[in-house]
N, C-alpha and C. Protein backbone atom coordinates (compact mmCIF):
# COMPACT_ATOMS: atom_id res chain seq x y z
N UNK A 1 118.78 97.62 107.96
CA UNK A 1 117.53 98.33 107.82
C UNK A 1 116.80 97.82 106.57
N UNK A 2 115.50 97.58 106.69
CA UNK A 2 114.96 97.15 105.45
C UNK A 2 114.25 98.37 104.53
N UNK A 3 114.76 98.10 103.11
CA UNK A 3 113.98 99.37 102.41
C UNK A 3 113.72 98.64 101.23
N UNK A 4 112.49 98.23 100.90
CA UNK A 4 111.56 98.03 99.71
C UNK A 4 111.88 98.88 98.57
N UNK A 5 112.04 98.17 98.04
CA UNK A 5 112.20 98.39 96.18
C UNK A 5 111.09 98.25 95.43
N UNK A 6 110.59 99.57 94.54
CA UNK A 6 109.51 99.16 93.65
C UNK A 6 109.30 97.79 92.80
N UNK A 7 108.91 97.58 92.52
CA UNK A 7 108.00 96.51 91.48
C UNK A 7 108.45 96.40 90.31
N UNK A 8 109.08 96.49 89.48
CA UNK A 8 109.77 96.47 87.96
C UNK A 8 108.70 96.69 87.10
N UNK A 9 108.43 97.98 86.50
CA UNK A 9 107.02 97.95 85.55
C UNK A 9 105.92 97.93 85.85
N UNK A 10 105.70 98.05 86.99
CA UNK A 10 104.09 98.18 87.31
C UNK A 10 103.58 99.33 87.78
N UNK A 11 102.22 99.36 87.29
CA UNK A 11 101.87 100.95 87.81
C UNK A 11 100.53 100.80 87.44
N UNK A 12 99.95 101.60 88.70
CA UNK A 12 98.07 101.56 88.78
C UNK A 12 97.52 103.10 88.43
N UNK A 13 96.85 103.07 87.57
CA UNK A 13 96.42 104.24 87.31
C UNK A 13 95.03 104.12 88.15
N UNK A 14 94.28 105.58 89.15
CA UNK A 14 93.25 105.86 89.32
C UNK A 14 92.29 106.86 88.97
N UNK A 15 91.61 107.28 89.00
CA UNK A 15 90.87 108.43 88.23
C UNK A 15 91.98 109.87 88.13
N UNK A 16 92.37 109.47 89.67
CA UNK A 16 92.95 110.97 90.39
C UNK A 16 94.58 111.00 89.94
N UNK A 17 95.59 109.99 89.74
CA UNK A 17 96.55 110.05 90.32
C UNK A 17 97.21 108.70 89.50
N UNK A 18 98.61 108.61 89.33
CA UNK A 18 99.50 107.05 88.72
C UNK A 18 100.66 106.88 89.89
N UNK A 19 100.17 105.71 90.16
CA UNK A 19 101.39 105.35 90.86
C UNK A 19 102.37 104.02 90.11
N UNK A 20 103.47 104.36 90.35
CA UNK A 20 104.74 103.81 89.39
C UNK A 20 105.89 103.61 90.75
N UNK A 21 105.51 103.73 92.05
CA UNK A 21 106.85 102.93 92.74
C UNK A 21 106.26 102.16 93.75
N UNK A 22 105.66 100.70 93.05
CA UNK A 22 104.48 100.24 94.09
C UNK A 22 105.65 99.18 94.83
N UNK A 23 105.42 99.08 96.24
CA UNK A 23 106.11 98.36 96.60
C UNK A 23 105.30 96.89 97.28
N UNK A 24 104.43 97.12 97.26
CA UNK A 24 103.46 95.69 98.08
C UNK A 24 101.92 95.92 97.03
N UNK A 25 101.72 94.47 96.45
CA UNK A 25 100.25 94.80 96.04
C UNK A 25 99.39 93.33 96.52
N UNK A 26 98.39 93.39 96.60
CA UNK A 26 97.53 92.39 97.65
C UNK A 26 96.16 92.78 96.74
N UNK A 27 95.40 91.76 95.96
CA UNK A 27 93.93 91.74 95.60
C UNK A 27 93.17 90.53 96.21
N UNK A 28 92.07 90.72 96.39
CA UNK A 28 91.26 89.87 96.71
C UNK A 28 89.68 89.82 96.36
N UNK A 29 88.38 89.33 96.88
CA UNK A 29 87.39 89.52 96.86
C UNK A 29 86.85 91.06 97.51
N UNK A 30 87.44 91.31 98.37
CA UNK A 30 87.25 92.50 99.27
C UNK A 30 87.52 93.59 98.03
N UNK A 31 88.79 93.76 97.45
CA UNK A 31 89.47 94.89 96.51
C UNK A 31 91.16 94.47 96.46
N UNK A 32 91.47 95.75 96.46
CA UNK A 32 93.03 95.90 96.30
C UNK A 32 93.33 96.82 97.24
N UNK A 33 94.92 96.25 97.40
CA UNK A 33 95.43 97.17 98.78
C UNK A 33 97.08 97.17 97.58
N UNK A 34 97.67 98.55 98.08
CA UNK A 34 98.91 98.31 97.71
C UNK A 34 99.55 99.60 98.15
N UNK A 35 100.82 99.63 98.63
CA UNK A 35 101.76 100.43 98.80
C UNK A 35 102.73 101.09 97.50
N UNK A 36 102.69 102.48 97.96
CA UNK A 36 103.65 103.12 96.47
C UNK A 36 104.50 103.97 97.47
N UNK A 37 105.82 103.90 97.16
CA UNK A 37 106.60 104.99 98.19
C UNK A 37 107.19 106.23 97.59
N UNK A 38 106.39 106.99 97.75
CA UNK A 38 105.97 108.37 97.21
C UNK A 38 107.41 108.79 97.33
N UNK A 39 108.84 108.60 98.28
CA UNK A 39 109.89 109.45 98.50
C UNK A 39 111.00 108.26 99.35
N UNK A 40 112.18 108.13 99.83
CA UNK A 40 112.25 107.32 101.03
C UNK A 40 111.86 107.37 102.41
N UNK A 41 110.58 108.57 102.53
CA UNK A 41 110.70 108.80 103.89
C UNK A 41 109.04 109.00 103.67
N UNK A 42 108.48 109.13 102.15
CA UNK A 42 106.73 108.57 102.37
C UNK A 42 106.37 107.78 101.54
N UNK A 43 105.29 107.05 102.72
CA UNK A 43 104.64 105.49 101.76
C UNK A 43 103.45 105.84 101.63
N UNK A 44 102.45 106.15 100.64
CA UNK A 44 101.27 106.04 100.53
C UNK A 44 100.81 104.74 100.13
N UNK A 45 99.21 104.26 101.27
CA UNK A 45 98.77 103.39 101.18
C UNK A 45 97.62 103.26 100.55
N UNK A 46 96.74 102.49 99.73
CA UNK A 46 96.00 102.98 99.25
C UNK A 46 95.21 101.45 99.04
N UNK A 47 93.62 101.52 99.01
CA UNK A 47 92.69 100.51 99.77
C UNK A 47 91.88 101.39 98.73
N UNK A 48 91.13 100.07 97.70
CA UNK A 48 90.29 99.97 96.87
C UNK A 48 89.22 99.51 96.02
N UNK A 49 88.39 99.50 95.37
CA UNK A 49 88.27 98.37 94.70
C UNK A 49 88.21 98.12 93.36
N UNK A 50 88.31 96.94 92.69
CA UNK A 50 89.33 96.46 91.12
C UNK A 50 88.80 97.15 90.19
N UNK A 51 87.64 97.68 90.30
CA UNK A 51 86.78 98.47 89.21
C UNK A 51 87.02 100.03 89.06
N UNK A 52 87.65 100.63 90.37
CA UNK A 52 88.70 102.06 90.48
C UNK A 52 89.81 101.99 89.81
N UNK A 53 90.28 100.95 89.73
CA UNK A 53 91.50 101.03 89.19
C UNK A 53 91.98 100.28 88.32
N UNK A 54 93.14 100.59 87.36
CA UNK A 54 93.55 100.04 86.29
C UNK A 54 94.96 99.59 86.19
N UNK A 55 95.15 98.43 86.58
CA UNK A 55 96.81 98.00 86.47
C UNK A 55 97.68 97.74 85.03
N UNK A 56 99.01 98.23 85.23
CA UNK A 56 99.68 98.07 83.95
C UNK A 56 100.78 97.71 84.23
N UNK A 57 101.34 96.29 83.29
CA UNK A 57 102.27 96.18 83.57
C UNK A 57 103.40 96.17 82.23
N UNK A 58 104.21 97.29 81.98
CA UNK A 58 105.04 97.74 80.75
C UNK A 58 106.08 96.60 80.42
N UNK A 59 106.02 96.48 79.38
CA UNK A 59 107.37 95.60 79.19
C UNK A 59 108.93 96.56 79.07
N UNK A 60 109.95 95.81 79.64
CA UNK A 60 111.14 96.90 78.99
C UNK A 60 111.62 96.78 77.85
N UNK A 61 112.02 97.84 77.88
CA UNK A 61 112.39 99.13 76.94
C UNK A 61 113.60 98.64 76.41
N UNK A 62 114.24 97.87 75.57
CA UNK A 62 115.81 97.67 75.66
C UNK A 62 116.22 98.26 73.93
């Protein structure tokens, strides 16, 4: 069975909401598309564009 693993450190903040378990991210001319899996059993998808949102990517913590 395949199950996607977040992203190591990345996380998009939007006006509304932070997502921190992104599992697929895709930008282009159009915007940004990316998956965050809210639980193992929900994926929120979310379709945007680059000026909504703010990407971060943390360094670790050691």
């Amino acid at each position: 069975m395949y199950k996607p693993k977040p992203i190591k450190n990345l996380m998009i903040k939007t006006k509304d909401k932070i997502y921190d378990k992104i599992t697929y991210l895709s930008c282009s001319n159009e915007g940004v598309r990316f998956e965050n899996m809210d639980s193992d059993d929900v994926t929120t998808n979310v379709s945007c564009k680059l000026d909504d949102i703010e990407i971060v990517v943390a360094k670790d913590a050691k």
